[in-house]
N, C-alpha and C. Protein backbone atom coordinates (compact mmCIF):
# COMPACT_ATOMS: atom_id res chain seq x y z
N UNK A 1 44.80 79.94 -71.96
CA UNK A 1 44.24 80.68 -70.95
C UNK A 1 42.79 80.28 -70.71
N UNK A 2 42.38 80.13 -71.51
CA UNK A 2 41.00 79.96 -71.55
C UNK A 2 40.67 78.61 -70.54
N UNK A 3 41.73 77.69 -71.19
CA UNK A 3 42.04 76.07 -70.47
C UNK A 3 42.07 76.95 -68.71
N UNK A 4 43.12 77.81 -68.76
CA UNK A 4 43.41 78.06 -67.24
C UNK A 4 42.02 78.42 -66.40
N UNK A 5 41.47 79.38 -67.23
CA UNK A 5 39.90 79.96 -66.81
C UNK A 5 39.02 78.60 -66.65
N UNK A 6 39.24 77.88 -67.01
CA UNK A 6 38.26 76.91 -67.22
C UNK A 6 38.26 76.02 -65.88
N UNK A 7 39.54 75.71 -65.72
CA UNK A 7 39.85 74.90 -64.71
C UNK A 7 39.84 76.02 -63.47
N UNK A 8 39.99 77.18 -62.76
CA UNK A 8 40.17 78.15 -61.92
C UNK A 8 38.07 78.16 -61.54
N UNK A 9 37.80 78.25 -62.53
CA UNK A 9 36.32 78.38 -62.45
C UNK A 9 35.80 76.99 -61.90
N UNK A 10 36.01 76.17 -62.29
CA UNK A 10 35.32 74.55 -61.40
C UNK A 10 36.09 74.37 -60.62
N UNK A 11 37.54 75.22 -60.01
CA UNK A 11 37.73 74.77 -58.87
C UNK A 11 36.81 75.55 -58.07
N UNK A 12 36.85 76.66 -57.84
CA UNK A 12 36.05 77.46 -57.34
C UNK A 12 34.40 77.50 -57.18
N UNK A 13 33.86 76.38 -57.76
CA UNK A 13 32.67 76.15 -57.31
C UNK A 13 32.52 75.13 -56.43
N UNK A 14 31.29 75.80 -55.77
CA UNK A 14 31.15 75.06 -54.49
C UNK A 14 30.44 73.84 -54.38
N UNK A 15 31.52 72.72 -53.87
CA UNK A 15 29.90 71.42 -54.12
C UNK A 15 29.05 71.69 -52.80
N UNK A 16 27.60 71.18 -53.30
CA UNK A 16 26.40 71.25 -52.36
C UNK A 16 26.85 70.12 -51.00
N UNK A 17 26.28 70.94 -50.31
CA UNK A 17 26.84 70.18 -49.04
C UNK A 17 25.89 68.56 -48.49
N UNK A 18 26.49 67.88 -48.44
CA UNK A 18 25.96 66.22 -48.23
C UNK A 18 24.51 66.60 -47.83
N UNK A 19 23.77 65.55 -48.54
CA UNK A 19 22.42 65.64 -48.01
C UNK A 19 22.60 65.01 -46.43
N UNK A 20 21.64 65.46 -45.80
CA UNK A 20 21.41 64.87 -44.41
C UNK A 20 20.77 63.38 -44.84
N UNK A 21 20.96 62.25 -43.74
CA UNK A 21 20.33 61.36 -43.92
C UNK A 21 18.40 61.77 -43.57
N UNK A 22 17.75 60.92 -44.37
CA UNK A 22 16.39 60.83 -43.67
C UNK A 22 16.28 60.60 -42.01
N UNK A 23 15.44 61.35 -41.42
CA UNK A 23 15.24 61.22 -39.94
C UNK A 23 15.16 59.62 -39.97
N UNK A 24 15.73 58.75 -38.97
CA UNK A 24 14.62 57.63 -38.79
C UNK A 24 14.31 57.43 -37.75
N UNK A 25 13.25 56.62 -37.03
CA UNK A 25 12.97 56.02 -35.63
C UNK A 25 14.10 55.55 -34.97
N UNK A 26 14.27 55.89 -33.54
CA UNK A 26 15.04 54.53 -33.46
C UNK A 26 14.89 53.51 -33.22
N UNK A 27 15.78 52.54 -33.47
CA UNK A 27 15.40 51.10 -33.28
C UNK A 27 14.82 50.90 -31.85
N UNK A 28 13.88 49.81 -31.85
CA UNK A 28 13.54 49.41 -30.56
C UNK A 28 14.84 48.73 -29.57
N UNK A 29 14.83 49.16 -28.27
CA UNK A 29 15.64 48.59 -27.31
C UNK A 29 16.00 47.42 -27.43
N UNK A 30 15.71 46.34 -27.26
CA UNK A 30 15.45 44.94 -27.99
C UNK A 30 16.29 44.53 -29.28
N UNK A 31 16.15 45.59 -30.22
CA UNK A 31 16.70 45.24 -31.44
C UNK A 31 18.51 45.75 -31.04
N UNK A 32 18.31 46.85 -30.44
CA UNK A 32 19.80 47.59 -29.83
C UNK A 32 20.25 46.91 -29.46
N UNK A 33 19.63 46.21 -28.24
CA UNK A 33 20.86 45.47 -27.37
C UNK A 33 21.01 44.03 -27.74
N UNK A 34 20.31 43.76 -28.86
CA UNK A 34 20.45 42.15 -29.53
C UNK A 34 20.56 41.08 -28.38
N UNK A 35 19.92 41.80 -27.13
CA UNK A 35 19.63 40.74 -26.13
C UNK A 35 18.71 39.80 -25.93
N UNK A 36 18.14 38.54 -26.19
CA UNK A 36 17.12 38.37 -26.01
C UNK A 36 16.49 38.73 -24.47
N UNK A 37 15.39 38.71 -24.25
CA UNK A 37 15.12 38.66 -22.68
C UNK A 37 15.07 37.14 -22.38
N UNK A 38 14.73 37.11 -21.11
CA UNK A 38 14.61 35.25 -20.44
C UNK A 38 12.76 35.39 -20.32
N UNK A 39 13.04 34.14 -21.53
CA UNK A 39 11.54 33.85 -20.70
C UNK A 39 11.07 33.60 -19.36
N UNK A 40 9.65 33.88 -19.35
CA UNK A 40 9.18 34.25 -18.05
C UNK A 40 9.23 32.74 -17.24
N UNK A 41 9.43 32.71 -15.73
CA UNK A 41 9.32 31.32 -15.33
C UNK A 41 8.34 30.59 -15.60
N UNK A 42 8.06 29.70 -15.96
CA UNK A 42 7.42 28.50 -16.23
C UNK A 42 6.78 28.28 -15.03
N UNK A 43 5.34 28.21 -15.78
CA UNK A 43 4.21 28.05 -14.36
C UNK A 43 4.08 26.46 -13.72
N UNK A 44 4.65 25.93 -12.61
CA UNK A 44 4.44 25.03 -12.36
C UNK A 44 3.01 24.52 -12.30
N UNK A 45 2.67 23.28 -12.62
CA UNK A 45 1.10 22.62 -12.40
C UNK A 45 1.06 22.10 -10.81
N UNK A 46 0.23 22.46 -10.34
CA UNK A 46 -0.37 22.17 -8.89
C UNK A 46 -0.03 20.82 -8.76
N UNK A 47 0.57 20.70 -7.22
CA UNK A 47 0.98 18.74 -7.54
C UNK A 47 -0.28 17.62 -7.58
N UNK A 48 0.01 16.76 -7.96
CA UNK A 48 -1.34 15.52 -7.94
C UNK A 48 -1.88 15.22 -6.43
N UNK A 49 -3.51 15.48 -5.73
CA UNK A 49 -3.26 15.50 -4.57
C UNK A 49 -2.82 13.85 -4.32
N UNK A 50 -2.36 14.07 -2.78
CA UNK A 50 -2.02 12.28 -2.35
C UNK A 50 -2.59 11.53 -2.57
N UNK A 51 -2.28 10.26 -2.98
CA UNK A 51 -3.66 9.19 -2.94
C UNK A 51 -3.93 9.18 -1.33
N UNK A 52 -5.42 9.06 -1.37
CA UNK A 52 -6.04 8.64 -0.32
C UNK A 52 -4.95 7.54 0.77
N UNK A 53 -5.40 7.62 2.00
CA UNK A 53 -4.43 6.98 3.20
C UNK A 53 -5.39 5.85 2.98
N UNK A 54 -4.99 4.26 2.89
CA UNK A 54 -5.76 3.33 3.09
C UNK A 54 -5.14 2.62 4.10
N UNK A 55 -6.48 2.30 5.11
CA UNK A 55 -5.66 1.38 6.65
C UNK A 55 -5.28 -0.10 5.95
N UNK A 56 -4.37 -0.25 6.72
CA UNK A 56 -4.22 -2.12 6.38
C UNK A 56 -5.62 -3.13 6.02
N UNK A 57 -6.23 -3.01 6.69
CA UNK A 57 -7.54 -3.65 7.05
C UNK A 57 -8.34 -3.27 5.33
N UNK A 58 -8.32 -2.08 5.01
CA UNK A 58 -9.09 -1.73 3.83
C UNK A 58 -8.62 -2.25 2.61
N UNK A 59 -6.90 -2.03 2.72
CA UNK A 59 -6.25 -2.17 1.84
C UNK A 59 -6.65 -4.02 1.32
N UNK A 60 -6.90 -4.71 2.64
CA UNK A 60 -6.43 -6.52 2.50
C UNK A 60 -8.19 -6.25 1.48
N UNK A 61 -9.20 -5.79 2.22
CA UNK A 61 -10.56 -5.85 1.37
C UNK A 61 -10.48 -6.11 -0.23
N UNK A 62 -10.08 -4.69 -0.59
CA UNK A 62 -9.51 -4.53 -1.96
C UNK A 62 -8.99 -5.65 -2.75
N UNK A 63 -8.50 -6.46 -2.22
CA UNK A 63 -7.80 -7.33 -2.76
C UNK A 63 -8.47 -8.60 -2.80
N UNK A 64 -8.19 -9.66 -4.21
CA UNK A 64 -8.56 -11.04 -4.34
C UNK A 64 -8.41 -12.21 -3.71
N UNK A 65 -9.00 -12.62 -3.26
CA UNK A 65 -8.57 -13.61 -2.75
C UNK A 65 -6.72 -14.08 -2.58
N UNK A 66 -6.71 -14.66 -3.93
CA UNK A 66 -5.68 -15.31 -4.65
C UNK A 66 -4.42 -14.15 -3.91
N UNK A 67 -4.54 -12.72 -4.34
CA UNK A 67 -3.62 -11.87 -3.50
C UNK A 67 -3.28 -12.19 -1.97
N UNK A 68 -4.38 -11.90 -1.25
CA UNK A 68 -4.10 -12.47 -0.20
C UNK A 68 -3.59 -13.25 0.38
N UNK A 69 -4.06 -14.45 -0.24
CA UNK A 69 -3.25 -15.78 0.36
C UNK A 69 -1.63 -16.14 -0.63
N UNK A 70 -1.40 -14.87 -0.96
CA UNK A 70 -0.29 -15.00 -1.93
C UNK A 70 0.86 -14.02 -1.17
N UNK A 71 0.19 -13.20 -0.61
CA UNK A 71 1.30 -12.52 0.69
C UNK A 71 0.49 -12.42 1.92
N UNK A 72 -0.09 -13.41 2.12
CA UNK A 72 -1.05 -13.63 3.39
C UNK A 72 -0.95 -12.94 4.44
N UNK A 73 -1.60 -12.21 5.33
CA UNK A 73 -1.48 -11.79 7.17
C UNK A 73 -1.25 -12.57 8.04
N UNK A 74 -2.08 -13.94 7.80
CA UNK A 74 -2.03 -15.10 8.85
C UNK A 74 -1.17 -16.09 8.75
N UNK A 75 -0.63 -16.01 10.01
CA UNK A 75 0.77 -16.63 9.96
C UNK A 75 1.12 -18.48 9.99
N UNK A 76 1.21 -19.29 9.69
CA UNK A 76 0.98 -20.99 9.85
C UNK A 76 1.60 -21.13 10.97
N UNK A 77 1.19 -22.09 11.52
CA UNK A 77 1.43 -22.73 12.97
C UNK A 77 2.45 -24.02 12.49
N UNK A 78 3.54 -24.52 13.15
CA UNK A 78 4.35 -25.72 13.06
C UNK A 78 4.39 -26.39 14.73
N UNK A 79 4.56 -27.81 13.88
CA UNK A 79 4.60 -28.30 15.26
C UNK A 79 5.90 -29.68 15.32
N UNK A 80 5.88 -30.01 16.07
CA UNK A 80 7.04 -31.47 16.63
C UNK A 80 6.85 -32.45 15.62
N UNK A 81 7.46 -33.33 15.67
CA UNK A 81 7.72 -34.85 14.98
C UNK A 81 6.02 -35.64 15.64
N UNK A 82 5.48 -35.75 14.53
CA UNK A 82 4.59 -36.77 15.50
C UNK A 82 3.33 -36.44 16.28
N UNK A 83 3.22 -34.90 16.37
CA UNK A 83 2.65 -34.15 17.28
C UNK A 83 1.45 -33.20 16.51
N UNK A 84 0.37 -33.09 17.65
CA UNK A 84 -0.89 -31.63 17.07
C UNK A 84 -0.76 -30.91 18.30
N UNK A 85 0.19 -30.78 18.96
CA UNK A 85 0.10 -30.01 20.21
C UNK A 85 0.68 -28.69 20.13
N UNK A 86 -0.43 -27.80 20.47
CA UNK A 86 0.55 -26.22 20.10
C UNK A 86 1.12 -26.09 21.19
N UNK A 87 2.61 -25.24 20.72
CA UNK A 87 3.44 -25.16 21.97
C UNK A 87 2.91 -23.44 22.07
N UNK A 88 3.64 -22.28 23.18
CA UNK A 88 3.69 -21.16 23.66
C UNK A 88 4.14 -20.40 22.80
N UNK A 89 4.74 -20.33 21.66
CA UNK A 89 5.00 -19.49 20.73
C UNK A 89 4.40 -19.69 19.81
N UNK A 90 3.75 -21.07 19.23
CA UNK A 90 2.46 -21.16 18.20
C UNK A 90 1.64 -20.17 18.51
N UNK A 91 0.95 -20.53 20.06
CA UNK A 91 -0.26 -19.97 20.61
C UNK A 91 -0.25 -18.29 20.34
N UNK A 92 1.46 -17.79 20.05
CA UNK A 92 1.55 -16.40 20.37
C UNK A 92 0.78 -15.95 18.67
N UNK A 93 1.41 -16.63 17.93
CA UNK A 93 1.16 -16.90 16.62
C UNK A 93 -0.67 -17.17 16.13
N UNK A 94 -1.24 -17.93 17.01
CA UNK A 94 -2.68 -18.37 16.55
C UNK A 94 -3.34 -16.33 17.22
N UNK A 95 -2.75 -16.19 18.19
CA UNK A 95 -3.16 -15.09 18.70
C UNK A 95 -3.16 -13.70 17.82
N UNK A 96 -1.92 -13.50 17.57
CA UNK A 96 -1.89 -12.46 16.28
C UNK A 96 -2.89 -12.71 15.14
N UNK A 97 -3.37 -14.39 14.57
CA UNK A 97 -4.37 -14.46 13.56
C UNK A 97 -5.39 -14.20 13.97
N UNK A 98 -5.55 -14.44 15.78
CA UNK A 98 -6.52 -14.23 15.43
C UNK A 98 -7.34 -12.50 15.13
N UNK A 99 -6.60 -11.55 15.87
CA UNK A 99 -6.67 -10.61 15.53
C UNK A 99 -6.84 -9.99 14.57
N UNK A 100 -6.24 -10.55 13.13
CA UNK A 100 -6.69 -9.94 12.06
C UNK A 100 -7.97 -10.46 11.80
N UNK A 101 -8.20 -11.96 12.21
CA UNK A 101 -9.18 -12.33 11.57
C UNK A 101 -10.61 -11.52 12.30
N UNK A 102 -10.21 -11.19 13.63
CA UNK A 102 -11.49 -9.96 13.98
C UNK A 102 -11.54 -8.30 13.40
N UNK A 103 -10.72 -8.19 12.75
CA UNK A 103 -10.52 -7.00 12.16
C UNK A 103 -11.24 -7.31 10.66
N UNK A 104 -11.45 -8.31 10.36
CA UNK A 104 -11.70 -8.94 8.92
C UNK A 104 -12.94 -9.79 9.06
N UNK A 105 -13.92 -9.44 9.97
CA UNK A 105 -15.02 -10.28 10.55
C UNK A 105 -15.53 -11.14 9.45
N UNK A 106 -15.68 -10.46 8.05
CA UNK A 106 -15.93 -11.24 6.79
C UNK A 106 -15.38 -12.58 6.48
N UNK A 107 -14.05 -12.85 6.47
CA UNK A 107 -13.17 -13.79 6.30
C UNK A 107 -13.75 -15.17 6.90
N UNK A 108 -13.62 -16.19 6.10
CA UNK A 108 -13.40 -17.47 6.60
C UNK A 108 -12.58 -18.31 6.14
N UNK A 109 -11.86 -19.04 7.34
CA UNK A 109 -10.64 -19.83 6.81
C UNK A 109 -10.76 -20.73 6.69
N UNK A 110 -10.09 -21.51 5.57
CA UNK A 110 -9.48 -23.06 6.05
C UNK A 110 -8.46 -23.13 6.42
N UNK A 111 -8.23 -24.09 7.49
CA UNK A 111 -7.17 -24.39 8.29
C UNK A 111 -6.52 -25.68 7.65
N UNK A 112 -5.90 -25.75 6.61
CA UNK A 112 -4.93 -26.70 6.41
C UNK A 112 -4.11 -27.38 7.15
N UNK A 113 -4.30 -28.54 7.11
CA UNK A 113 -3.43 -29.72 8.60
C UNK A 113 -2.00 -30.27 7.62
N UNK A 114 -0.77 -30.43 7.47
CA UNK A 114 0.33 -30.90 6.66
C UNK A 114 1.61 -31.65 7.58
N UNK A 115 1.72 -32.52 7.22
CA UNK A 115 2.60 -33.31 7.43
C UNK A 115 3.82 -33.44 6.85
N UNK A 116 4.70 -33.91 7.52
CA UNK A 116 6.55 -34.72 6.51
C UNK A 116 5.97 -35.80 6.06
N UNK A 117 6.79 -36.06 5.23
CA UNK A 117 6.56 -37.62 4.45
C UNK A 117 7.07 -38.59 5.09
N UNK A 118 7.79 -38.65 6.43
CA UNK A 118 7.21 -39.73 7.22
C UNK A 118 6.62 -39.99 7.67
N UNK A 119 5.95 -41.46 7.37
CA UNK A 119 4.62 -41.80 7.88
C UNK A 119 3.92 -42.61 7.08
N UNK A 120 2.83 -43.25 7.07
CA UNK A 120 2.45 -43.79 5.98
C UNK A 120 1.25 -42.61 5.03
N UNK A 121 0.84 -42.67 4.37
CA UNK A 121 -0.26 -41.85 3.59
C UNK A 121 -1.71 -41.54 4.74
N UNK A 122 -2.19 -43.02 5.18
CA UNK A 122 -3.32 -42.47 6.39
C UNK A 122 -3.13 -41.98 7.66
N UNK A 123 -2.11 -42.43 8.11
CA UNK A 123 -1.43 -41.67 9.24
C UNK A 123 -1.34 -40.54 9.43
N UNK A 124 -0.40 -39.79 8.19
CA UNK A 124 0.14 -38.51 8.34
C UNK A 124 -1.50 -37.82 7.78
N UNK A 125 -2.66 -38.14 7.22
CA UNK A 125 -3.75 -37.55 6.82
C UNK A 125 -4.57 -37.54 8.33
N UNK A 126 -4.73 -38.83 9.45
CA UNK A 126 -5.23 -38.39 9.91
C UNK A 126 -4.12 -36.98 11.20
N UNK A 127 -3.09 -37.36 10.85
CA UNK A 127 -2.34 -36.55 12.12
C UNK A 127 -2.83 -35.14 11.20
N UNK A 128 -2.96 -34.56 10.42
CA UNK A 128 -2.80 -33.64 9.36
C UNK A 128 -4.16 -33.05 10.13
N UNK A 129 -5.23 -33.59 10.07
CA UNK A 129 -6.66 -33.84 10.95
C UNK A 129 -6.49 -32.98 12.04
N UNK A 130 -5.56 -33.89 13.18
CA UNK A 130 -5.63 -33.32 14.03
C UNK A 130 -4.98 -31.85 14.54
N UNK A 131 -3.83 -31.86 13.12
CA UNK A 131 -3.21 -30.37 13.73
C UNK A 131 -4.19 -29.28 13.42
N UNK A 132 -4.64 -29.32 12.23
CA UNK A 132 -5.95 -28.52 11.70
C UNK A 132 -6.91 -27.96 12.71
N UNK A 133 -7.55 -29.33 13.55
CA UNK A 133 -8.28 -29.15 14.63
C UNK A 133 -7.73 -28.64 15.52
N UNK A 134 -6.79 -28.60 15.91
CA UNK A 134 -5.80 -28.13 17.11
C UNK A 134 -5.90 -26.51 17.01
N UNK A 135 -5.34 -26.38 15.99
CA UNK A 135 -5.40 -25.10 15.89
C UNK A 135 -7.20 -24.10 16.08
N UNK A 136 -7.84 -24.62 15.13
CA UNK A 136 -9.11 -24.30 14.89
C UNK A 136 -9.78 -24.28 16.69
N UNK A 137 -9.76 -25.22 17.41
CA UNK A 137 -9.94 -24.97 18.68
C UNK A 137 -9.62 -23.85 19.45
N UNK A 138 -8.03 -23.90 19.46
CA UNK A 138 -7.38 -22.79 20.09
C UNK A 138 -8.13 -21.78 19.65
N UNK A 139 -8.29 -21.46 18.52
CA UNK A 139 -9.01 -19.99 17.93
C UNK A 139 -11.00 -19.92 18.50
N UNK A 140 -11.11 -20.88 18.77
CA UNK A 140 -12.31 -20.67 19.09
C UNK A 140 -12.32 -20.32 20.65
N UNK A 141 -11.49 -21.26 21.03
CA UNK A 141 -11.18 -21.01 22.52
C UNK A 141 -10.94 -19.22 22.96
N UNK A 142 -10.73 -19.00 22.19
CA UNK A 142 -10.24 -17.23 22.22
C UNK A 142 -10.97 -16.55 21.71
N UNK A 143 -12.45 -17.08 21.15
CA UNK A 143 -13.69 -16.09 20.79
C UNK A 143 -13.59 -16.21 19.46
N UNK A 144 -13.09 -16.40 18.82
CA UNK A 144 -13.48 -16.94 17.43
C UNK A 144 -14.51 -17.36 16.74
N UNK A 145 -15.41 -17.28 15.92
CA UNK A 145 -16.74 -17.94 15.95
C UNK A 145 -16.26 -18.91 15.20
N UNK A 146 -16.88 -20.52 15.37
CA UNK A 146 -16.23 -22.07 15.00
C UNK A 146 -16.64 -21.95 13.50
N UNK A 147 -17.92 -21.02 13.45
CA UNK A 147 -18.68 -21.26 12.15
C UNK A 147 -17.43 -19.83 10.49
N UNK A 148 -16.38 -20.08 11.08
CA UNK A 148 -15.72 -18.96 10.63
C UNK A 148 -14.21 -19.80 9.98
N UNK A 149 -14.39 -20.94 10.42
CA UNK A 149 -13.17 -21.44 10.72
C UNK A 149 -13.55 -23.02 10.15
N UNK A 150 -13.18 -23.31 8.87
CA UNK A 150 -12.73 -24.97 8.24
C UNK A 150 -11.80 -25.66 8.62
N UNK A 151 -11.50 -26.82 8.45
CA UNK A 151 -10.73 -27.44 8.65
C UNK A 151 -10.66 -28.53 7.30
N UNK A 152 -9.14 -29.06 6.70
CA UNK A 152 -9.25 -29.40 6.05
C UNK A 152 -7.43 -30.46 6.41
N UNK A 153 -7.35 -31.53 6.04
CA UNK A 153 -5.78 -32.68 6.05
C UNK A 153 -5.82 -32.93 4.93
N UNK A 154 -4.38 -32.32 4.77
CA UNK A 154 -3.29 -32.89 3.25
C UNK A 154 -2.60 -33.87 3.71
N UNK A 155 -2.31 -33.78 4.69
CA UNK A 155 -1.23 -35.38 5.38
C UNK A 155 -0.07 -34.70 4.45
N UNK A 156 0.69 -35.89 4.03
CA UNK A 156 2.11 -35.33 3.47
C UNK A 156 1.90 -35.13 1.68
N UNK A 157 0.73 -34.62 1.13
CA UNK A 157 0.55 -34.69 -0.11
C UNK A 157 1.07 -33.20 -0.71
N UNK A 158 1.20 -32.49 -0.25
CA UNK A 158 1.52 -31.32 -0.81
C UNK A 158 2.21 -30.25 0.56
N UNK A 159 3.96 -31.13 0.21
CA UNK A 159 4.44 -30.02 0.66
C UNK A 159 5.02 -28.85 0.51
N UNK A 160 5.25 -28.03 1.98
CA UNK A 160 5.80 -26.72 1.28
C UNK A 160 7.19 -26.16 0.60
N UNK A 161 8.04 -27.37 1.51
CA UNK A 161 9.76 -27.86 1.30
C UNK A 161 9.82 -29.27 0.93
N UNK A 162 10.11 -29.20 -0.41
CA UNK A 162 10.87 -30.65 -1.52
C UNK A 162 11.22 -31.66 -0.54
N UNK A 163 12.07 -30.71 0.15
CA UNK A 163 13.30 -31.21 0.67
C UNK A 163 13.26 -32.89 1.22
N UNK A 164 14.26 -33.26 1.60
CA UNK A 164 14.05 -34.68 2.17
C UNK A 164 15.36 -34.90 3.52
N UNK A 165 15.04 -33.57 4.45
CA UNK A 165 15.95 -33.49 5.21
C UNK A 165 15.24 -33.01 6.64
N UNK A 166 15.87 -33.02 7.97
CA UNK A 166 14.89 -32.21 9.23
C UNK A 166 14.41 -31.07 8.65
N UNK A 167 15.03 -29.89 8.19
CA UNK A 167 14.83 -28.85 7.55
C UNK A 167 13.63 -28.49 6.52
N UNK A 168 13.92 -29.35 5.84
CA UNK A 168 12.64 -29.47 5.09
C UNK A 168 11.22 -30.27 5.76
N UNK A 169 11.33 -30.77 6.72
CA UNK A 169 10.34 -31.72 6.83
C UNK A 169 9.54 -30.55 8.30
N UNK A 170 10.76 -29.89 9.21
CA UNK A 170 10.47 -29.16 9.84
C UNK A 170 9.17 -28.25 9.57
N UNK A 171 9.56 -27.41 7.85
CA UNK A 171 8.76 -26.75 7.18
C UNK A 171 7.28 -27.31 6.81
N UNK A 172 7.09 -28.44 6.70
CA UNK A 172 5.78 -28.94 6.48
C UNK A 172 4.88 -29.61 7.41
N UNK A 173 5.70 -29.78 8.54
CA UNK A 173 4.52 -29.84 10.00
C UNK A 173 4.02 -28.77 10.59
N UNK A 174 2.94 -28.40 9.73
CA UNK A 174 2.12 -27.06 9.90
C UNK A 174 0.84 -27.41 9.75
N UNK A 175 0.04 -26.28 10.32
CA UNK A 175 -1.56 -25.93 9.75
C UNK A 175 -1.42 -24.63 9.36
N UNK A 176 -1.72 -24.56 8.13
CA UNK A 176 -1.51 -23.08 7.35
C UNK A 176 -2.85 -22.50 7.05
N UNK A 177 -3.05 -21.79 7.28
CA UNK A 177 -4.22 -21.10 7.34
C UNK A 177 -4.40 -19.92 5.56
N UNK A 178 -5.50 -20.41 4.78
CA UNK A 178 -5.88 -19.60 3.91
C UNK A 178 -7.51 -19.13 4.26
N UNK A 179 -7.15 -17.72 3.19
CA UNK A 179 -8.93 -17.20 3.86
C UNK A 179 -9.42 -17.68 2.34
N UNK A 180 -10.40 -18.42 2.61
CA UNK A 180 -11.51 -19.28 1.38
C UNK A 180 -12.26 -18.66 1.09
N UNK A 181 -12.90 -17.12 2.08
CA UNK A 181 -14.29 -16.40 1.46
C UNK A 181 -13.86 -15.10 2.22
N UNK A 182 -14.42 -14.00 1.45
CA UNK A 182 -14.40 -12.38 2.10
C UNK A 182 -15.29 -11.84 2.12
C-alpha cells in the first residue's frame, strides 16, 4: 500500500509548466527573407570628350615629311611614249595639286621627271627634264609661285613598275611630285 500511496502521490503532482522562451529581437528583415538586395546601379564614368575635329589641311601639318609623301595628296602626272606634253586630264590633275599646294602655302616640291627603260640612259634623263619642267610650268602658269616648285630627272633609274611590259612602263612615264620642305 504504501508502494500504491507512493506512486498515486507522484502521479498527482503537478509538473511546473514549460518555461517561456527568453523574449528575443526579431531578426532583421534581411536576415528573414535571406534575400540579398541588388546592388545599387553602377555609376557610369562621364564619356571621354571627342578628340578635337582636325581639318585635312591641319591634319597633313602634323605630319613628317616621310608620312606624307608615303600617302601623299598630290597626285603624279603620266604622259605618252616619248612625250612631256600634258594632255586635259593631267592638267585636271596638276589643278587639284595645285590646290592643296595653296592650302599648304608652306610646302615645297620637287617635281620628279621618270621615264620607261626605253631609251638610252641620257635620253630618257634629259626627256625626264622635260616632263618635270612641263609640269612645274603648268603650275606656275596657274599662280603658283616658281620659287615653290623644284625640279629634278631620274630618266629611267628608279622605277615605279619592275615590270618590262606597256603596263609597267605606262606606270613610270610620270612627274611625281614629293613635298621636300613644310
Amino acid at each position: 500500500m504504501v508502494l500504491l500511496c507512493a506512486m498515486v502521490s507522484l502521479a498527482c503532482t503537478r509538473n511546473p509548466p514549460p518555461e517561456a522562451p527568453p523574449d528575443t529581437p526579431p531578426l532583421p528583415p534581411a536576415v528573414i527573407d535571406n534575400v540579398p538586395e541588388p546592388p545599387p546601379p553602377p555609376v557610369e564614368p562621364e564619356p571621354p570628350p571627342p578628340p578635337p575635329v582636325i581639318e585635312p589641311e591641319e591634319e597633313l601639318v602634323t605630319r613628317s615629311l616621310q608620312e606624307l609623301n608615303q600617302d601623299s595628296p598630290l597626285q603624279p602626272v603620266f604622259f605618252a611614249y616619248d612625250s612631256a606634253e600634258i594632255d586635259a586630264p593631267n592638267r585636271r590633275v596638276l589643278d587639284q595639286n595645285a590646290e592643296v599646294l595653296r592650302r599648304n602655302p608652306n610646302w615645297i616640291i620637287t617635281i620628279e621627271g621618270h621615264c620607261d627603260e626605253r631609251g638610252t640612259a641620257e635620253y630618257n634623263l634629259a626627256l625626264g627634264e622635260r616632263r618635270a619642267v612641263a609640269a612645274r610650268q603648268y603650275l606656275v602658269e596657274i599662280g603658283l609661285a616658281a620659287d615653290r616648285l623644284r625640279t629634278v630627272s631620274y630618266g629611267k633609274e628608279f622605277p615605279f613598275d619592275p615590270g618590262h611590259d606597256e603596263a609597267a612602263w605606262s606606270q613610270n612615264r610620270r612627274a611625281h611630285m614629293v613635298i621636300s620642305e613644310q
